[in-house]
Structure formats: C-alpha cells, structure tokens
Protein backbone atom coordinates (compact mmCIF):
# COMPACT_ATOMS: atom_id res chain seq x y z
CA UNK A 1 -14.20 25.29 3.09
CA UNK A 2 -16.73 27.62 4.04
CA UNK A 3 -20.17 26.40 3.25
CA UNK A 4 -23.12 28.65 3.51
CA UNK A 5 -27.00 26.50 3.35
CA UNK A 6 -30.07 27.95 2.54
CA UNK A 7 -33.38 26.36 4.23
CA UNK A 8 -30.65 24.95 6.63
CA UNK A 9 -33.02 23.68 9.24
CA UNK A 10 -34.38 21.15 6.43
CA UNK A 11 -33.95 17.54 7.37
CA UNK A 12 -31.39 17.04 5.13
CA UNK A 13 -29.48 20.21 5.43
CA UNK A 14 -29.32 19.50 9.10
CA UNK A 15 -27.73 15.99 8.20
CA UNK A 16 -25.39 17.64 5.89
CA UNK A 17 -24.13 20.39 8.62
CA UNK A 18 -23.52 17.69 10.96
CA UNK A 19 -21.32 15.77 8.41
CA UNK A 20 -19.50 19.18 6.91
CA UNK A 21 -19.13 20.49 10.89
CA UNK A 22 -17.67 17.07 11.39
CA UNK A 23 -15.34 16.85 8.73
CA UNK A 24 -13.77 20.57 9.97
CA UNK A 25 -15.77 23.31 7.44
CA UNK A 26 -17.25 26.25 8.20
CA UNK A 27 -20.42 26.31 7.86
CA UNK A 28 -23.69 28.69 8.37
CA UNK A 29 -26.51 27.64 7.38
CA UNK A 30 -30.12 30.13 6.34
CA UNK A 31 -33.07 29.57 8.63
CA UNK A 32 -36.32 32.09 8.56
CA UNK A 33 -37.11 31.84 11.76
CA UNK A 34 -35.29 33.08 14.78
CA UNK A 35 -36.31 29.90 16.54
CA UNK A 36 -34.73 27.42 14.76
CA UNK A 37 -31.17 28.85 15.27
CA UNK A 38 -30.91 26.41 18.40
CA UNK A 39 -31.02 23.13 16.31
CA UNK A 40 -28.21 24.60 13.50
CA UNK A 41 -26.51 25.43 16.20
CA UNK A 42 -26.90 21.47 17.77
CA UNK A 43 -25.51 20.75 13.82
CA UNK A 44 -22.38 22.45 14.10
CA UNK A 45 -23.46 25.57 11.97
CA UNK A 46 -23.63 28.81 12.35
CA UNK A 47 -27.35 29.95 12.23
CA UNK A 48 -28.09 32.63 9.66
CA UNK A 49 -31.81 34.64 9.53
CA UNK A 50 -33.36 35.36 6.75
CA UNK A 51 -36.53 35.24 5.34
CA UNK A 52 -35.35 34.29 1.39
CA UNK A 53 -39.29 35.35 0.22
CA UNK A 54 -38.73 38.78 1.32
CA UNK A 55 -34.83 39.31 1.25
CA UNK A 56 -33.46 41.38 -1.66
CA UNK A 57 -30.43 40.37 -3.32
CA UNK A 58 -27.59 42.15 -1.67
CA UNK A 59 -29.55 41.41 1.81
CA UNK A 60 -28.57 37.26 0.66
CA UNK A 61 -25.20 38.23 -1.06
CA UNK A 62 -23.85 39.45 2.33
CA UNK A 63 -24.57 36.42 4.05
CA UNK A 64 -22.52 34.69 1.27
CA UNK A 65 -19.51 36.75 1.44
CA UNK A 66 -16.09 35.27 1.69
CA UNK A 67 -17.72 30.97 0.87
CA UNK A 68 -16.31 29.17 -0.78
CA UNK A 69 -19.54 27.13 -1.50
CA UNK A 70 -23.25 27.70 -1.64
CA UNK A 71 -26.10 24.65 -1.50
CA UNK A 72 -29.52 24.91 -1.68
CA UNK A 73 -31.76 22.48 -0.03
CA UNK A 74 -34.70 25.01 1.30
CA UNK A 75 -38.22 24.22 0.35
CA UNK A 76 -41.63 25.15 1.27
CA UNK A 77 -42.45 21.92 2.78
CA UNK A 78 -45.34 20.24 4.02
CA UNK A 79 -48.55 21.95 4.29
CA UNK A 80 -47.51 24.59 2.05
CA UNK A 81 -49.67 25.78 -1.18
CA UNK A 82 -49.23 26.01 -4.25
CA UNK A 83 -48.39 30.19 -4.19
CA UNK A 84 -45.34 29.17 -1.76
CA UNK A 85 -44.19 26.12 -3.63
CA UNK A 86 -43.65 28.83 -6.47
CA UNK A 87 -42.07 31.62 -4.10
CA UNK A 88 -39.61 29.21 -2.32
CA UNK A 89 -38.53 26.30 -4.54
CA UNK A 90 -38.68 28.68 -7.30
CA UNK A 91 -38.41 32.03 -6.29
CA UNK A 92 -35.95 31.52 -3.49
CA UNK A 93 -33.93 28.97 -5.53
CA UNK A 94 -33.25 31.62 -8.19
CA UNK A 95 -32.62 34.42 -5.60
CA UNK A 96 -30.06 32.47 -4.13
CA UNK A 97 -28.13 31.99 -7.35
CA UNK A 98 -28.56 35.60 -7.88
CA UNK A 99 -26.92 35.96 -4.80
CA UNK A 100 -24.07 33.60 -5.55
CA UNK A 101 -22.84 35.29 -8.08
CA UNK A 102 -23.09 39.13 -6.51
CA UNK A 103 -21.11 37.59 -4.26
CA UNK A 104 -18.40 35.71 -5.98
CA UNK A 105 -19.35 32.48 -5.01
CA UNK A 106 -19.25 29.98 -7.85
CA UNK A 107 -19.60 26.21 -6.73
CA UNK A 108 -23.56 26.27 -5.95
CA UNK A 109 -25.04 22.58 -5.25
CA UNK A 110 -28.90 22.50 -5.59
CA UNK A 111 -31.25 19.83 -3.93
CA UNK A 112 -34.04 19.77 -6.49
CA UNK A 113 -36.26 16.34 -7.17
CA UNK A 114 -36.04 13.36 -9.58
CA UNK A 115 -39.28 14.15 -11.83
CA UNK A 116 -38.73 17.96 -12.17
CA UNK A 117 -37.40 18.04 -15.13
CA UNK A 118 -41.01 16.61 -16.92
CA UNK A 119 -44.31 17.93 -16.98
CA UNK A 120 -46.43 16.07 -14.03
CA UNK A 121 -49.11 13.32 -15.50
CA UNK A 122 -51.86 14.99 -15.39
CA UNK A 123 -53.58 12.58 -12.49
CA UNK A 124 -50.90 14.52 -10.39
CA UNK A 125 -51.89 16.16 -6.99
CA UNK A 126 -52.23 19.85 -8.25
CA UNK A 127 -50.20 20.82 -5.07
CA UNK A 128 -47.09 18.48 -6.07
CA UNK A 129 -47.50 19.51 -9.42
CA UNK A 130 -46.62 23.01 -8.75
CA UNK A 131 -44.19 21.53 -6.16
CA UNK A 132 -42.14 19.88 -9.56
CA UNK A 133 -42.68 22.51 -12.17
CA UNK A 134 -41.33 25.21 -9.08
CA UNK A 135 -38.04 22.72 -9.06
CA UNK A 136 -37.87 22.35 -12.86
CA UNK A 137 -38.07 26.11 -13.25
CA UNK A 138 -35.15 26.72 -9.96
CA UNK A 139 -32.88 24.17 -12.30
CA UNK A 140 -33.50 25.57 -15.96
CA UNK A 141 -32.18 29.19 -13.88
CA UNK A 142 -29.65 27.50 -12.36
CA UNK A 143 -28.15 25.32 -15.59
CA UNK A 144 -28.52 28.74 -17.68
CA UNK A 145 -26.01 30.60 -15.91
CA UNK A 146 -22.46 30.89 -17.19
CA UNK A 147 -21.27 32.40 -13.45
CA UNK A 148 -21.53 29.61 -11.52
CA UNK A 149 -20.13 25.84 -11.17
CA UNK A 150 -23.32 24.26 -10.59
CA UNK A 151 -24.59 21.02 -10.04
CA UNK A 152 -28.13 19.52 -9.35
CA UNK A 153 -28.97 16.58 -7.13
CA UNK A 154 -32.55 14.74 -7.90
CA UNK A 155 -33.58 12.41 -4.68
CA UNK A 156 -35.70 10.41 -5.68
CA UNK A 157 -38.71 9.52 -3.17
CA UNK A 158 -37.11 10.29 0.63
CA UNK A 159 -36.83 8.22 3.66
CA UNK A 160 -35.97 8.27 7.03
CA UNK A 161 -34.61 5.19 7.39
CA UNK A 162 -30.95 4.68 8.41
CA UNK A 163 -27.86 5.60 5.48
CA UNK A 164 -26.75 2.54 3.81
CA UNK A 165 -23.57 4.57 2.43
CA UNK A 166 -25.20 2.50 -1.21
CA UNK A 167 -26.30 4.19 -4.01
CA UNK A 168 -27.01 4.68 -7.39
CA UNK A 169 -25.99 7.78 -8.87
CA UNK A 170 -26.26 8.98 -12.61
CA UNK A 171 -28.09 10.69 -15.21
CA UNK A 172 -31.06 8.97 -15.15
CA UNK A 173 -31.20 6.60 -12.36
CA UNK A 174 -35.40 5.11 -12.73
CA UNK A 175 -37.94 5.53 -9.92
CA UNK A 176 -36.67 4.73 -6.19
CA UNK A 177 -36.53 5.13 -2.59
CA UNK A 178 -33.20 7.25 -0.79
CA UNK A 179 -32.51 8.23 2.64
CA UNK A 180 -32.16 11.63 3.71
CA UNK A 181 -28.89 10.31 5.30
CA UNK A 182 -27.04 9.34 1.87
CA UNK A 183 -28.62 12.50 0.16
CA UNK A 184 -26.89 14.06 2.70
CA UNK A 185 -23.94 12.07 2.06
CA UNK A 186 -23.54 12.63 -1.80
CA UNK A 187 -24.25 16.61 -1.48
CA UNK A 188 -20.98 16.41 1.13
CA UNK A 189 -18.82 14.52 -1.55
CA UNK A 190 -20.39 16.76 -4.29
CA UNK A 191 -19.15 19.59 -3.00
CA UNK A 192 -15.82 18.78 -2.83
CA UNK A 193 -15.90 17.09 -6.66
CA UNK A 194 -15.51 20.58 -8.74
CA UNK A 195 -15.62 17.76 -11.75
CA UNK A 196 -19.24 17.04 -10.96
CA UNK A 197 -20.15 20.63 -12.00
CA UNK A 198 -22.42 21.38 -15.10
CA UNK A 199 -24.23 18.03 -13.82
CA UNK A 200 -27.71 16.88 -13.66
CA UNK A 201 -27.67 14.04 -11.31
CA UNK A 202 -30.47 11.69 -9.88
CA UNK A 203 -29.96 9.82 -6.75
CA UNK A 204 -31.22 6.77 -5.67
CA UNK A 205 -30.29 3.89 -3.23
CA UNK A 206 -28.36 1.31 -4.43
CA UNK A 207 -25.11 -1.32 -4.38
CA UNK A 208 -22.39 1.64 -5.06
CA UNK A 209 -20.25 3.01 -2.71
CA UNK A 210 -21.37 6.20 -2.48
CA UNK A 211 -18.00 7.50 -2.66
CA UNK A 212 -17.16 5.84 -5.69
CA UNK A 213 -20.26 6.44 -6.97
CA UNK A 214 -19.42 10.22 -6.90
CA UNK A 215 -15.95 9.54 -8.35
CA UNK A 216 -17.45 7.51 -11.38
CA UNK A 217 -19.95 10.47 -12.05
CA UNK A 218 -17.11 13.12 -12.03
CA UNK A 219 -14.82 11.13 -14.35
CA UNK A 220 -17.54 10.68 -17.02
C-alpha cells in the first residue's frame, strides 16, 4: 500500500511510519517544515512539505496521487491558540478530505480525540475547548461525506509509556489512559480492515489483543 500522513512528524505518526515502513508500504508522510524531513526520513517515509494552513486543494491532492490510503494525525499541538486549534485540527482536517477525494483516494483514517464528539463542561480550559469542538467539527466533515471510506480513531488521554499490544477498542470505550505506541498500532491494523470503515471508534488500553480487538470491531 501506499500510505500518504498528514502532520507526519507527530509523535504518533512517526510511530506509525516506522511500523508501515517496517511492514513493506510506501509511505510519505506531510511535514510543514523543511526541517523536520530528517526525522521522517529516520521513520522510513518519504518526507512531504507542505504547509496544510496555506495549501489549496489541488496543491494537497497532488501529494496524494496514486495512495492507496490517506491518515490524518496532524494537529496544532502544544502551545498553540485557540485561532490554530481551529485552522489545523479543523481546517486542515477538512482540507485533507477535500483532497482525498480530488484525488481518488477513498480509505482516509482520522486521529481525532475521545471527548470530541460532546460539548466541553464548561469548567474546561478555553484553549482545549476549542482544541475538542476543532476535532468534533474535522469528524462531523469527515462522517458526512459519501466519497470516502472513512474511519475515526478517539485516543483517549496519551502516554508515552511503552505499547502493551492491550486494548480496548469500541464505540464507547469510558475515560482512560493509551500509549502513543498502540494508537499507533490500531491506526496500522485499521488501515488494512476496509470493514472498519463508516466507524467511530474510541481507543483505550486494555486486556484485548489489539489485533483481535480490531477484528471484533470490523465484524460487528
């Protein structure tokens, strides 16, 4: 397969070129900044730039031609306001779908976040707030369109801490800790489980295999 990532220097896209790479896809994988080619490149991936805040359409769609996939896992990340939490995890999110479909490319795998599909108490930090309704607006896009095989991973709260290849994955899953590892992980299965598609998933460490927690999801 050929696999193409946006925000692929994120810590868990990173993870997830090393295991496609590894496995023998093709992957390239959308960075904004010139300098973090070197570390895709360390991943196995081909290192793609381009800024998705200021890219148009067909600008994306090129990159896109001839996959046979499409995942997004970019965000604005740490430090970031609330303007960019709208421009990327929104804005970007929905550009790249655009994009997926000018170019053909229907199975589309979005990293989104287990509480975006609610309204944020209101105690909320106003910055993750707009962080959650910017995710709940990418996935309402995304689950609206009739062009592509989508499905949408929510992580719940993300650690560093080693895979344990043990999760819980469903539906509706409660609150809970993952690591980026097994996000990682599951997105790699997903991607090759075309029955997952039209699926809103949350993820969350568990005592399931994660393999067979993917093959449970996609025969239900």
């Amino acid at each position: 397969m050929r696999i193409v990532i946006a925000g692929g220097h994120g810590q868990i896209a990173l993870r997830l070129e090393r295991l496609l790479a590894g496995r023998g896809d093709e992957v390239a994988g959308i960075v904004r900044r010139p300098g973090q080619a070197g570390d895709v490149l360390a991943a196995g991936a081909e290192p793609v730039v381009c800024d998705l805040e200021s890219a148009s359409v067909a600008d994306v769609a090129r990159h896109l031609e001839g996959a046979d996939a499409a995942v997004f896992a970019a965000g604005a990340g740490p430090g970031s306001g609330e303007a960019r939490k709208d421009s990327v995890d929104r804005g970007a999110a929905v550009l790249f779908a655009d994009a997926a479909e000018a170019a053909g490319v229907r199975r589309f795998v979005v990293v989104s976040s287990m509480g975006a599909d609610r309204e944020p108490p209101a105690d909320t930090d106003p910055v993750f707030a707009a962080y959650l309704r910017a995710k709940g607006a990418a996935d309402a896009d995304v689950r609206s369109r009739a062009g592509l095989d989508w499905t949408i991973l929510r992580p719940g709260r993300l650690t560093d801490d080693v895979g344990t290849g043990l999760v819980t994955l469903a539906d509706a899953t409660g609150r809970g800790a993952v690591t980026r590892d097994d996000v990682a992980a599951v997105l790699a299965a997903l991607l090759t489980e075309p029955a997952t598609a039209g699926r809103c998933l949350e993820l969350v460490n568990g005592d399931v295999p994660l393999a067979d927690a993917v093959r449970a999801v996609a025969a239900h």
